[in-house]
C-alpha atoms as a PDB file:
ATOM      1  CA  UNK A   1      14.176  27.821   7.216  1.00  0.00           C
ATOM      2  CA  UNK A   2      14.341  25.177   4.350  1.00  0.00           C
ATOM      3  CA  UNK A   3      17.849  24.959   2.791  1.00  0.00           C
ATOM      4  CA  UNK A   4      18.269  24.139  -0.881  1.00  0.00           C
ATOM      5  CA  UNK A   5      19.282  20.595   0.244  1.00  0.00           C
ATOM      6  CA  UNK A   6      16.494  20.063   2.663  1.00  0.00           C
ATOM      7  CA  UNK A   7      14.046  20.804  -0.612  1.00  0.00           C
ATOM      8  CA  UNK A   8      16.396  18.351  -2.746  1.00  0.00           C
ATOM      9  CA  UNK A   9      16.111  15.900  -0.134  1.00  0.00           C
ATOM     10  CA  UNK A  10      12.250  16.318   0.237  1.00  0.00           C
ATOM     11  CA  UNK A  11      11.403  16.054  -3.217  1.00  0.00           C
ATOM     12  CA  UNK A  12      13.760  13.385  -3.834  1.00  0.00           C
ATOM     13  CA  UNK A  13      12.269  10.996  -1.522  1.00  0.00           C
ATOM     14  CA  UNK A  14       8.752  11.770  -2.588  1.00  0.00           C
ATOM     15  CA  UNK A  15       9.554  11.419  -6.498  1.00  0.00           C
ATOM     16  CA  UNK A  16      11.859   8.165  -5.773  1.00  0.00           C
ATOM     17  CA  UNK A  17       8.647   6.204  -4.112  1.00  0.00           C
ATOM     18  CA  UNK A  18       7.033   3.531  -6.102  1.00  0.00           C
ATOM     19  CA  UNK A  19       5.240   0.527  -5.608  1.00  0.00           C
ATOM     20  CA  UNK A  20       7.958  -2.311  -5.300  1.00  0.00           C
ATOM     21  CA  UNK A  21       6.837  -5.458  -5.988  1.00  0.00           C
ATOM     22  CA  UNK A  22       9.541  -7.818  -5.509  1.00  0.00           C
ATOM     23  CA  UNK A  23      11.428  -7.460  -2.086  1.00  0.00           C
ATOM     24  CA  UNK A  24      15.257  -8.285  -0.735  1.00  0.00           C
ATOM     25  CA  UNK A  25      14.995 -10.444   2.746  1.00  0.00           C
ATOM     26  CA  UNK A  26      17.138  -7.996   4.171  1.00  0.00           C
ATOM     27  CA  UNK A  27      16.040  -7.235   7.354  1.00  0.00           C
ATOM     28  CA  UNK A  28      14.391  -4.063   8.946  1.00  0.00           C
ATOM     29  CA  UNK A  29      15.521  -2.818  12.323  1.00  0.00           C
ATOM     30  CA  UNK A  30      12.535  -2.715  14.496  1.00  0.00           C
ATOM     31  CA  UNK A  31      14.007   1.128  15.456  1.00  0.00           C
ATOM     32  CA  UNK A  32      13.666   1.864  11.888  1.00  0.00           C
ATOM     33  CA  UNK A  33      10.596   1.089  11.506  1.00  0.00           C
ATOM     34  CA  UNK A  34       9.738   2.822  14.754  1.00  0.00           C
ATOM     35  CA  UNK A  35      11.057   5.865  13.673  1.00  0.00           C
ATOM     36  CA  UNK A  36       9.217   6.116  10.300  1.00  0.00           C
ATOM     37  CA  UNK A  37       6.155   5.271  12.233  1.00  0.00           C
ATOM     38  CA  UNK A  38       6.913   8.196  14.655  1.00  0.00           C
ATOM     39  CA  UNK A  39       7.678  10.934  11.959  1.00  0.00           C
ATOM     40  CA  UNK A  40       4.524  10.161   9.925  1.00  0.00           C
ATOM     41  CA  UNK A  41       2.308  10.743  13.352  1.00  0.00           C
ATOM     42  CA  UNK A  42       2.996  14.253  12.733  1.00  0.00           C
ATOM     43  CA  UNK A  43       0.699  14.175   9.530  1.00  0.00           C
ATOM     44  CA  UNK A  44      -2.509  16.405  10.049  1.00  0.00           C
ATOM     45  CA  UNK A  45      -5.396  15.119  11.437  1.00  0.00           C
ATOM     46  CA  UNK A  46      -8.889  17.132  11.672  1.00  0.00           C
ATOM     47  CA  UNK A  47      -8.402  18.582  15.672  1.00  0.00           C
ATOM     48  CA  UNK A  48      -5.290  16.058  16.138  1.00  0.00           C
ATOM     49  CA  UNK A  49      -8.573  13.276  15.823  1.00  0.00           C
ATOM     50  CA  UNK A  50      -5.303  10.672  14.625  1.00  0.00           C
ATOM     51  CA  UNK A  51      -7.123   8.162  13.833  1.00  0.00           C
ATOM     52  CA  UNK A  52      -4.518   5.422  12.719  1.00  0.00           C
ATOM     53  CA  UNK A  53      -3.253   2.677  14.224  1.00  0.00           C
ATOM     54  CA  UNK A  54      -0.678   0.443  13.094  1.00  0.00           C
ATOM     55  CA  UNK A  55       0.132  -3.464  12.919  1.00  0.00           C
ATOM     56  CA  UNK A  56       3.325  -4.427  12.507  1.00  0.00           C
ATOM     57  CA  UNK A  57       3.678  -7.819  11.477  1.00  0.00           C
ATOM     58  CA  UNK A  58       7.481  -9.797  10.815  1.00  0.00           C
ATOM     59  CA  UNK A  59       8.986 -13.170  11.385  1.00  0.00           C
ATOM     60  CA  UNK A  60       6.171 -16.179  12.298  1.00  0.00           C
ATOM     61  CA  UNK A  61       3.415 -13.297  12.716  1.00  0.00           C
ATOM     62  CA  UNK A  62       3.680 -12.128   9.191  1.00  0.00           C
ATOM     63  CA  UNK A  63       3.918 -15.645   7.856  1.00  0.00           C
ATOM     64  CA  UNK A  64       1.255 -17.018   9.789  1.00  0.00           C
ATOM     65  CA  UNK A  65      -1.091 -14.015   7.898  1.00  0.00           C
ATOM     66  CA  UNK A  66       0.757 -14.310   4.318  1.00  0.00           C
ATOM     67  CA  UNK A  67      -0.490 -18.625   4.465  1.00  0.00           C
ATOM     68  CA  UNK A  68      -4.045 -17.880   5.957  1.00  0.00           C
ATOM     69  CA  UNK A  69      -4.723 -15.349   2.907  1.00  0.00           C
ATOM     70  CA  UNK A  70      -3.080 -16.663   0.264  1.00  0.00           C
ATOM     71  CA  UNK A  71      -5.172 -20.393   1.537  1.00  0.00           C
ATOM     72  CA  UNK A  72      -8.199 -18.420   1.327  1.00  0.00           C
ATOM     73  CA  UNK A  73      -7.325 -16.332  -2.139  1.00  0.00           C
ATOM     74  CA  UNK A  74      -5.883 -19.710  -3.739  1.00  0.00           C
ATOM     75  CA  UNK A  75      -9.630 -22.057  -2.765  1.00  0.00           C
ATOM     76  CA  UNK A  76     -12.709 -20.726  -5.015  1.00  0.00           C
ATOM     77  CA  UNK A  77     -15.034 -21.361  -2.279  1.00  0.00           C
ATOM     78  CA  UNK A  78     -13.589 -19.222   0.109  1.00  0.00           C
ATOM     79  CA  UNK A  79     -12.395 -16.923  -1.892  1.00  0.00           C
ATOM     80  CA  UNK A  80     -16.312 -16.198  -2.672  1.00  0.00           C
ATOM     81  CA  UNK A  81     -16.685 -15.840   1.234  1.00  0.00           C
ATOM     82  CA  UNK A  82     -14.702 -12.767   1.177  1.00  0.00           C
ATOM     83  CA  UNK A  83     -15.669  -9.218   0.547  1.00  0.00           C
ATOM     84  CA  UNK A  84     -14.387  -5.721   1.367  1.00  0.00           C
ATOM     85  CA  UNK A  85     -15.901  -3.775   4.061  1.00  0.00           C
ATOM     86  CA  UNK A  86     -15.534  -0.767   1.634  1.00  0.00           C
ATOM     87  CA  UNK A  87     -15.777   0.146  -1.999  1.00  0.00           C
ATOM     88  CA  UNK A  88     -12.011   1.298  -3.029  1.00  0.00           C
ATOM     89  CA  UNK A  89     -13.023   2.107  -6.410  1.00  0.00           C
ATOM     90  CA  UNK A  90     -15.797   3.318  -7.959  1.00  0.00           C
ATOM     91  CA  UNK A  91     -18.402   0.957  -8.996  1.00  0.00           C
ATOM     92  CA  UNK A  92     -19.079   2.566 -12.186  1.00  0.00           C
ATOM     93  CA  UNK A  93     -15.804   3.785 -14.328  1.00  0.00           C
ATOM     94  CA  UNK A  94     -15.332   6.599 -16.515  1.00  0.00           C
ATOM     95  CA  UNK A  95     -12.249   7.871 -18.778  1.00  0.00           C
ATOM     96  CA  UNK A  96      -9.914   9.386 -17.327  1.00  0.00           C
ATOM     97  CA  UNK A  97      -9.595   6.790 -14.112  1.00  0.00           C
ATOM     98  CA  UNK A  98     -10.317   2.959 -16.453  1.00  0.00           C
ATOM     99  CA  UNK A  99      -7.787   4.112 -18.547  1.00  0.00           C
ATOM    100  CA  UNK A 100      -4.640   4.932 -16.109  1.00  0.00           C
ATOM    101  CA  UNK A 101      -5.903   1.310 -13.974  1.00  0.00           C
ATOM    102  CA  UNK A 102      -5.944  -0.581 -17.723  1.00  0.00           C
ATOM    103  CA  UNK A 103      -3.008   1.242 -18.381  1.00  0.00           C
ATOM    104  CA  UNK A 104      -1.091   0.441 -15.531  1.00  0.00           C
ATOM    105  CA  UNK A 105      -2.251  -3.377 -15.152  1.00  0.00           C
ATOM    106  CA  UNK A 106      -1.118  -3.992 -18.683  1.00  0.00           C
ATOM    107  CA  UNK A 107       2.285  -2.178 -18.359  1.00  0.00           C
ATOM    108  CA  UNK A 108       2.999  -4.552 -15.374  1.00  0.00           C
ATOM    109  CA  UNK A 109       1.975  -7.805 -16.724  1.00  0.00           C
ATOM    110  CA  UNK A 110       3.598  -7.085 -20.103  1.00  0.00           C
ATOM    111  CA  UNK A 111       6.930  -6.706 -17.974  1.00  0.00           C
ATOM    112  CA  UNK A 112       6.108 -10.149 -16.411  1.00  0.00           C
ATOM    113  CA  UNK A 113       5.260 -11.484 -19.987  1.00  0.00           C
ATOM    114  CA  UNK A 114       1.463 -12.207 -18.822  1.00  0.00           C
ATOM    115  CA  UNK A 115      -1.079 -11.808 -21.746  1.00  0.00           C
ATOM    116  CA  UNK A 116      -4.655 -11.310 -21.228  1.00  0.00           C
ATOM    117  CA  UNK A 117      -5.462 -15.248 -21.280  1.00  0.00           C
ATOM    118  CA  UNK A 118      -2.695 -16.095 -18.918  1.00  0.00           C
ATOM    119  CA  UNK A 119      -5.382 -15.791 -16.141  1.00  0.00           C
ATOM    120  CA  UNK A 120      -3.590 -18.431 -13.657  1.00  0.00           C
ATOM    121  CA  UNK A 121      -0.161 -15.922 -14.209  1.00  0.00           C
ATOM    122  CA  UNK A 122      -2.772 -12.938 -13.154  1.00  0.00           C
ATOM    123  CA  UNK A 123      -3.860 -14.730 -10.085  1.00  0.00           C
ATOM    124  CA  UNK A 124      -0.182 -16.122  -9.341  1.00  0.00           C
ATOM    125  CA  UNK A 125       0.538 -12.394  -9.722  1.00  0.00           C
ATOM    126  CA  UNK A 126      -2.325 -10.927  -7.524  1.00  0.00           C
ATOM    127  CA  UNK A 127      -1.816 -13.535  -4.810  1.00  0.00           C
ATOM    128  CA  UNK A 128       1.810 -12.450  -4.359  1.00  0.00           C
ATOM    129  CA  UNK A 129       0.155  -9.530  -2.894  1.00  0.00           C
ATOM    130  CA  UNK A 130      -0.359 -11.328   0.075  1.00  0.00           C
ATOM    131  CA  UNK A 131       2.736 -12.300   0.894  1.00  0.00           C
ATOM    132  CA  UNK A 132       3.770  -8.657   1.285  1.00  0.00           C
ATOM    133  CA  UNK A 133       5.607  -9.341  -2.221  1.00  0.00           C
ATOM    134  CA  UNK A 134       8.204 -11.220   0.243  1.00  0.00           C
ATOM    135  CA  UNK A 135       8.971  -8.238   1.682  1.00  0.00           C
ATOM    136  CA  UNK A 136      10.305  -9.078   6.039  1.00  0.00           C
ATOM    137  CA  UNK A 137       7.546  -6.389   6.875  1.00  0.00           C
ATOM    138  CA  UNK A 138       4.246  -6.238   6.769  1.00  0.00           C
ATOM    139  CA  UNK A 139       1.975  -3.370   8.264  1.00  0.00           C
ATOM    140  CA  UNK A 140      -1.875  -3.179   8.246  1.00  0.00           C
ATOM    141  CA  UNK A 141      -3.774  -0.334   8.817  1.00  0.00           C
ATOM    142  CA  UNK A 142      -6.971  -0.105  10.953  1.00  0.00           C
ATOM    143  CA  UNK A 143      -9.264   2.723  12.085  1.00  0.00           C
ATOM    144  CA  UNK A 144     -11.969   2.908  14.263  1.00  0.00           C
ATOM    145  CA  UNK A 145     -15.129   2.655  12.891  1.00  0.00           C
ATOM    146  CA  UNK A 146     -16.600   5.884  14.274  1.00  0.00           C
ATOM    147  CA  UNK A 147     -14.411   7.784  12.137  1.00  0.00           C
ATOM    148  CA  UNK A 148     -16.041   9.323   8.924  1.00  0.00           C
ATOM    149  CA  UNK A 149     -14.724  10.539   5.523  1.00  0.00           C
ATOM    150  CA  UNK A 150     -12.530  13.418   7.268  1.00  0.00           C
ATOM    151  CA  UNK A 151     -10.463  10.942   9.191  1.00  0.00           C
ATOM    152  CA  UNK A 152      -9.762   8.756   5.841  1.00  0.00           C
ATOM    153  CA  UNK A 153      -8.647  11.821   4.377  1.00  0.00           C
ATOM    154  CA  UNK A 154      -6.107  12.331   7.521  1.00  0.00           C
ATOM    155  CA  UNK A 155      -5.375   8.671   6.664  1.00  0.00           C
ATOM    156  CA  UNK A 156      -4.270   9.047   3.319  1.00  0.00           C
ATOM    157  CA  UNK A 157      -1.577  11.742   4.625  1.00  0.00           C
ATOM    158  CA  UNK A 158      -0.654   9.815   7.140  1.00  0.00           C
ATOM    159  CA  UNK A 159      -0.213   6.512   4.828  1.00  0.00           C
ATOM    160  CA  UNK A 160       1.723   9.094   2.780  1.00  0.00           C
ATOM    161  CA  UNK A 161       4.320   9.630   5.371  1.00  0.00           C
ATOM    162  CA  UNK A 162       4.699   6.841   6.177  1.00  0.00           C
ATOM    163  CA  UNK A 163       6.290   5.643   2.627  1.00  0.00           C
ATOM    164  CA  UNK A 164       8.039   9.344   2.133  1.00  0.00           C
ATOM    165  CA  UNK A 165       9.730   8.645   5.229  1.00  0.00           C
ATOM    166  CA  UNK A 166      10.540   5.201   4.654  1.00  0.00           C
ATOM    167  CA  UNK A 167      12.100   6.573   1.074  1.00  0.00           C
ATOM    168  CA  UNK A 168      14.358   9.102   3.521  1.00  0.00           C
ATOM    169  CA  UNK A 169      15.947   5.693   5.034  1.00  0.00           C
ATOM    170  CA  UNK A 170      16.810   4.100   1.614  1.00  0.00           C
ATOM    171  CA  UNK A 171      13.297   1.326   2.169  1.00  0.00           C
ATOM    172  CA  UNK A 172      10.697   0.961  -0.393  1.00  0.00           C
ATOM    173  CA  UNK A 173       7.060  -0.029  -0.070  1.00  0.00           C
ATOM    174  CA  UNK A 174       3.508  -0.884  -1.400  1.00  0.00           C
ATOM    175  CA  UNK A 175       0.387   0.009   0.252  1.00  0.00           C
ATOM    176  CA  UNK A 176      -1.710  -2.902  -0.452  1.00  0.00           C
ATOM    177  CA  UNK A 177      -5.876  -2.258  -0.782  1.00  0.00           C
ATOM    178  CA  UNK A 178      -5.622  -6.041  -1.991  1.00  0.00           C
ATOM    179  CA  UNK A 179      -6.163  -6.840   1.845  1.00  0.00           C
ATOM    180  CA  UNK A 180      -8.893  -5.373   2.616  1.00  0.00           C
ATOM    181  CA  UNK A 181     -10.820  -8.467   0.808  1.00  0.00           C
ATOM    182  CA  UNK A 182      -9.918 -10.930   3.644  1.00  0.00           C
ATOM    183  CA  UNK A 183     -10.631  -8.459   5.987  1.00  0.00           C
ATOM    184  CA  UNK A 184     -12.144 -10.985   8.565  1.00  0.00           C
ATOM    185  CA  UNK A 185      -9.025 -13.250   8.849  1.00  0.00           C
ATOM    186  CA  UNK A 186      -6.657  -9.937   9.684  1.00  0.00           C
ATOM    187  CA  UNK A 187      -9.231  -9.295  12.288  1.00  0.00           C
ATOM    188  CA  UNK A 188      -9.083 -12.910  13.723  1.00  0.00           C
ATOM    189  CA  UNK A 189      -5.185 -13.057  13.239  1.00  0.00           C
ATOM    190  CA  UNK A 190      -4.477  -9.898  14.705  1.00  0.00           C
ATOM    191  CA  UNK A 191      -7.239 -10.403  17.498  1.00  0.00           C
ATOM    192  CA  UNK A 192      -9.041  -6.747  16.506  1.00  0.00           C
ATOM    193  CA  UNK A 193     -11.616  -5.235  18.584  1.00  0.00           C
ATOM    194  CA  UNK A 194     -14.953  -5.205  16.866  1.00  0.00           C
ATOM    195  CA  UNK A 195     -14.686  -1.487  16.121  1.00  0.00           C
ATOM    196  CA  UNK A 196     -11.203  -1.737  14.397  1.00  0.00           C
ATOM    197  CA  UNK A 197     -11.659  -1.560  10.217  1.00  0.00           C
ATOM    198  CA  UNK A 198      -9.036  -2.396   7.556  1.00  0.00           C
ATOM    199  CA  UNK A 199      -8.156   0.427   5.955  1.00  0.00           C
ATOM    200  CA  UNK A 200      -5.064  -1.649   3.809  1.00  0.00           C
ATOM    201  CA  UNK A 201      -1.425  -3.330   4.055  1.00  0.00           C
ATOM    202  CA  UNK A 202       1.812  -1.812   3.346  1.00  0.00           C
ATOM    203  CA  UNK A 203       4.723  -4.010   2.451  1.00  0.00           C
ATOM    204  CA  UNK A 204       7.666  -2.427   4.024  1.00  0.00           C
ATOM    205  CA  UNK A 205      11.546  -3.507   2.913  1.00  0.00           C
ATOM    206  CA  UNK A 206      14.273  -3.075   0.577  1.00  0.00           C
ATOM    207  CA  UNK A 207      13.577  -3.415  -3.263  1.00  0.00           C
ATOM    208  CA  UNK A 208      14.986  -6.205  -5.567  1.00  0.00           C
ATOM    209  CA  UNK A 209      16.832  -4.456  -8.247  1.00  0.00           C
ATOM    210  CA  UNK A 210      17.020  -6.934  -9.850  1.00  0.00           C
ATOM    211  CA  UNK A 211      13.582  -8.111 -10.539  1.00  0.00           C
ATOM    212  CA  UNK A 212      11.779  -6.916 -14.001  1.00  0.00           C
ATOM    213  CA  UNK A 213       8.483  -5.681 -12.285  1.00  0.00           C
ATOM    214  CA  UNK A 214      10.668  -2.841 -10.420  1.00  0.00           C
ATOM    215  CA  UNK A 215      11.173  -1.805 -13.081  1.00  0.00           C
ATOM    216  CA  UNK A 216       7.795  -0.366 -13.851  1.00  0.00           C
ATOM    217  CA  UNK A 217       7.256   3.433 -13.413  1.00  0.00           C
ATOM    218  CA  UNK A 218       3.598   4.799 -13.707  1.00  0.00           C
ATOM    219  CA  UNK A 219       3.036   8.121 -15.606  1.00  0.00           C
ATOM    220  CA  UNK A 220       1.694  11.004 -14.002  1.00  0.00           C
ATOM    221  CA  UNK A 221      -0.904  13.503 -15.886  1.00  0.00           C
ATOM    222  CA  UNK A 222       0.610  16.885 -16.923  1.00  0.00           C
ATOM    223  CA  UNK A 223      -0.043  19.956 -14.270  1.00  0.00           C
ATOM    224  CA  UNK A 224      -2.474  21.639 -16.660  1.00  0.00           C
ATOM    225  CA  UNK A 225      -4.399  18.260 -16.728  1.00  0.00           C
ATOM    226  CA  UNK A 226      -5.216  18.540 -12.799  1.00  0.00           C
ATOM    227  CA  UNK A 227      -4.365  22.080 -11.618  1.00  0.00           C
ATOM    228  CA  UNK A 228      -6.544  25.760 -12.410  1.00  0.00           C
ATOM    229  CA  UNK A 229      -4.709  28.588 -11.125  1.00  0.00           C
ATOM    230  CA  UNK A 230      -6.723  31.183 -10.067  1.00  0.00           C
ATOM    231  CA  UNK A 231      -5.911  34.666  -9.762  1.00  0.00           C
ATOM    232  CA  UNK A 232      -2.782  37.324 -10.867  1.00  0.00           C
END
């Protein structure tokens, strides 16, 4: 039976996750971060397929990744080299989607005092993705290539978990789908089988109160805007 306090607690830790984008260097116990692995494994997975796997990456590992991608972000040429394995977005936008994304860019660069010609600030911006936004730990996400739509939709619950639970230990995070650009040096770095994909990064770590962009807290669409209820 769920107590009153168990539903507080729930909803608390799913309404209390953002995207942080400024970390503490506080460490993370590697038992913490086993056991928020462990409780998101028991998200649902189409006949208990569970297709994730998970990459844990701190101290020289993490760095060694963080200078390889930002190298490769930072130099035009191979920047160009680099594409994702898999469209994130859709390649043609429509209202209501381009205008929570413009939205949403332009609330956080407005808090960071970037304006539209500030491009080098954008990039500086973007690139701190790949540091894990300094965060001590960084996660990517691989599945096997086999697996087909279904299994990214066990993903995303998974994925889900993962930062619910890491909300229950007082941690914050960002899943990252800025990583799945440089998609072949993870692979090399991390030494993944051929039939291991990207599916994103996580950044994984206390937030930095005191930094401006944690600030930032997206708007959700009203119930009636997404939800038909159906019936007496």
């Amino acid at each position: 039976m769920i107590t009153n306090s168990a539903q507080q607690a729930v909803d608390a830790a799913i309404t209390s996750r953002r995207s942080i984008r400024a970390f503490l260097p506080t460490p993370v116990a590697r038992e913490d971060i086993a056991a928020i692995l462990e409780v998101a494994s028991r998200a649902p997975s189409g006949t208990n397929t569970q297709p994730w796997k998970v990459h844990v990456l701190t101290g020289t590992a993490r760095e060694g990744l963080c200078a390889a991608i930002t190298a490769a972000y930072q130099d035009p040429e191979q920047n160009g080299q680099h594409q994702e394995e898999y469209p994130y977005y859709p390649r043609e936008w429509k209202s209501p989607y381009i205008d929570r994304r413009r939205k949403v860019g332009w609330d956080l660069y407005a808090l960071l005092g970037l304006t539209r010609e500030n491009k080098a600030g954008m990039a500086a911006q973007h690139a701190r993705n790949f540091t894990f936004f300094d965060a001590p730990v960084g996660l990517i996400f691989t599945i096997d290539r086999i697996m087909e739509q279904g299994s990214w939709l066990d993903y995303g619950m998974f994925l889900q978990n993962v930062m619910i639970a890491a909300r229950a230990r007082g941690l914050d995070t960002c899943p990252q789908a800025a990583f799945t650009q440089f998609h072949r040096i993870i692979a090399e770095r991390l030494a993944l089988p051929d039939n291991e994909m990207v599916v994103c990064g996580m950044a994984l770590g206390v937030a930095d109160p005191d930094r401006i962009e944690n600030s930032l807290v997206t708007e959700r669409a009203p119930l009636a805007a997404f939800a038909t209820f159906v019936g007496d």
